[in-house]
C-alpha atoms as a PDB file:
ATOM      1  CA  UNK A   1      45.627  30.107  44.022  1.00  0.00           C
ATOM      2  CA  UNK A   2      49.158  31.396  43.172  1.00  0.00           C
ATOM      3  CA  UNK A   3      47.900  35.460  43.669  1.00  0.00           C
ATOM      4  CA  UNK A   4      50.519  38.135  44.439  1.00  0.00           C
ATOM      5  CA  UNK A   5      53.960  37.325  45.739  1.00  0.00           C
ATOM      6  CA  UNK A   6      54.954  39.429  49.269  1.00  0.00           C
ATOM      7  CA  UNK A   7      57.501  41.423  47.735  1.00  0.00           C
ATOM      8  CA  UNK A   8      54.480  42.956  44.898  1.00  0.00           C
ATOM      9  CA  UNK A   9      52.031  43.436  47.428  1.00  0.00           C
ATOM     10  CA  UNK A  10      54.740  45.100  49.676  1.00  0.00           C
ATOM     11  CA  UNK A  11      55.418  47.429  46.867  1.00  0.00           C
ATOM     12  CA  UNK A  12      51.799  48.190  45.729  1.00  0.00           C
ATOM     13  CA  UNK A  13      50.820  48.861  49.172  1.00  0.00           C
ATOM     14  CA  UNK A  14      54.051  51.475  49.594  1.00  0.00           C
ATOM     15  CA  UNK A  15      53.409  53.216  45.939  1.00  0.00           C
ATOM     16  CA  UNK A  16      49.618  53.445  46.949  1.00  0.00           C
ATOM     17  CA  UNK A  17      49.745  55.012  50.045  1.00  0.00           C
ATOM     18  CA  UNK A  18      52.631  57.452  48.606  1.00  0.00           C
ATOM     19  CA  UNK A  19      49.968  58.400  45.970  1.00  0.00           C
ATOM     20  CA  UNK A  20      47.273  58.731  48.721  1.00  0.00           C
ATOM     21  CA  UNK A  21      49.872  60.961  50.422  1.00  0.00           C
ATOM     22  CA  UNK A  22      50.325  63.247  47.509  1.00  0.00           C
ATOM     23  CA  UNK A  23      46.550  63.408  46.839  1.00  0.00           C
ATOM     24  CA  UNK A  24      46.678  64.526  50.704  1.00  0.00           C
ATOM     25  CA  UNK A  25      49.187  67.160  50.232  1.00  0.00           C
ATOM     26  CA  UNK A  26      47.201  68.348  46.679  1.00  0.00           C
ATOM     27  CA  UNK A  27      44.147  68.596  48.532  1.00  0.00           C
ATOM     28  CA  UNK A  28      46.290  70.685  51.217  1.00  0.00           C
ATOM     29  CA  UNK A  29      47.463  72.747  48.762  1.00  0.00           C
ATOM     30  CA  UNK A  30      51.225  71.660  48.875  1.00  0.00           C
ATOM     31  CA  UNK A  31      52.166  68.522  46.535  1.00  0.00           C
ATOM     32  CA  UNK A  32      55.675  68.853  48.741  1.00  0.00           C
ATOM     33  CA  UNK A  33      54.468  67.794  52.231  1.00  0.00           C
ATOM     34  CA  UNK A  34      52.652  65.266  50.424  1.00  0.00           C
ATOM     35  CA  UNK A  35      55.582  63.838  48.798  1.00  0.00           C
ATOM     36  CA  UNK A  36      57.430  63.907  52.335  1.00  0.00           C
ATOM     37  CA  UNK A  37      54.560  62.089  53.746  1.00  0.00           C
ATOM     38  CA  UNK A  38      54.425  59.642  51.510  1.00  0.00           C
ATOM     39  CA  UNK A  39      58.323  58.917  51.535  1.00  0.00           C
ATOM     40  CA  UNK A  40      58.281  58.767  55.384  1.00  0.00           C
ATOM     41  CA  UNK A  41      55.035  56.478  55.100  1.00  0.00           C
ATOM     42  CA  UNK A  42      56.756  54.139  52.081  1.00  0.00           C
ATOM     43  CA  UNK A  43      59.911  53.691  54.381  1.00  0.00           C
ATOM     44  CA  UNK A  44      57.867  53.152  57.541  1.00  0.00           C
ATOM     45  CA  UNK A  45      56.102  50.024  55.715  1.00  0.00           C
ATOM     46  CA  UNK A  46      59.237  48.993  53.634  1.00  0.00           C
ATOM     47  CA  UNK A  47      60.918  48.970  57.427  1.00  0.00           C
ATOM     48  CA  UNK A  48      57.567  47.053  59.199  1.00  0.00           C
ATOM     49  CA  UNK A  49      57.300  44.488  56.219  1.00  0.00           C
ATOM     50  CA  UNK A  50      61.151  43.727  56.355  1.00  0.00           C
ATOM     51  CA  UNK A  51      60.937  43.406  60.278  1.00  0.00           C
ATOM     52  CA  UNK A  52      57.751  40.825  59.980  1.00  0.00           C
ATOM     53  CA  UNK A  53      59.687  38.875  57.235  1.00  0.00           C
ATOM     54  CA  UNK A  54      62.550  38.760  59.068  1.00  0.00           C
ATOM     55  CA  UNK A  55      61.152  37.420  62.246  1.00  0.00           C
ATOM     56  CA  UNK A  56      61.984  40.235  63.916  1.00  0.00           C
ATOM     57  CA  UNK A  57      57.971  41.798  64.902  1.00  0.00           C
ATOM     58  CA  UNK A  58      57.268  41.804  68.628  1.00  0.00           C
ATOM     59  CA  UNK A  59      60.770  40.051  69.454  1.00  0.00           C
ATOM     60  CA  UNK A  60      61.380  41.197  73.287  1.00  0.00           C
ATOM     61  CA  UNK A  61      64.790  40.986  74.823  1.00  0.00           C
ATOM     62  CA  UNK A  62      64.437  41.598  78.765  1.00  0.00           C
ATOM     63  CA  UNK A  63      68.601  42.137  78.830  1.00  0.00           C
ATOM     64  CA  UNK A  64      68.302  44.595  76.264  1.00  0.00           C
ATOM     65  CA  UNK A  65      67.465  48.697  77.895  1.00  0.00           C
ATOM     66  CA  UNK A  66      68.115  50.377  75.148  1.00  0.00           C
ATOM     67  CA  UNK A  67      70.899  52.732  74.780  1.00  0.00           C
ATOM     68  CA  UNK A  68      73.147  53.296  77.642  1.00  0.00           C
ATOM     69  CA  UNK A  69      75.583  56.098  78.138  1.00  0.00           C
END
């Protein structure tokens, strides 16, 4: 049961919801703000799968309060 690696599913999943984004936008009636969409959506789930491979999901630091001035 070898079946996709992480890093093809990671990318089919980013390149299909970009082309469900522009579909979005078409049906809108501006391609544009569905190619915005679906950049903003491809980074938000290159970021998320890059934080879960990391280790990084749900990691809570209780000395950390975000930025400080």
């Amino acid at each position: 049961m070898g079946g996709m690696s992480r890093r093809a599913r990671t990318i089919l999943l980013t390149v299909g919801l970009f082309a469900l984004a522009v579909l979005v936008g078409a049906i809108l009636g501006n391609p544009w703000l569905g190619v915005v969409i679906g950049v903003l959506v491809g980074i938000g789930v290159v970021i998320a799968a890059s934080s879960k491979r990391g280790g990084n999901q749900g990691i809570y630091d209780r000395d950390d309060d975000g930025s400080e001035l």
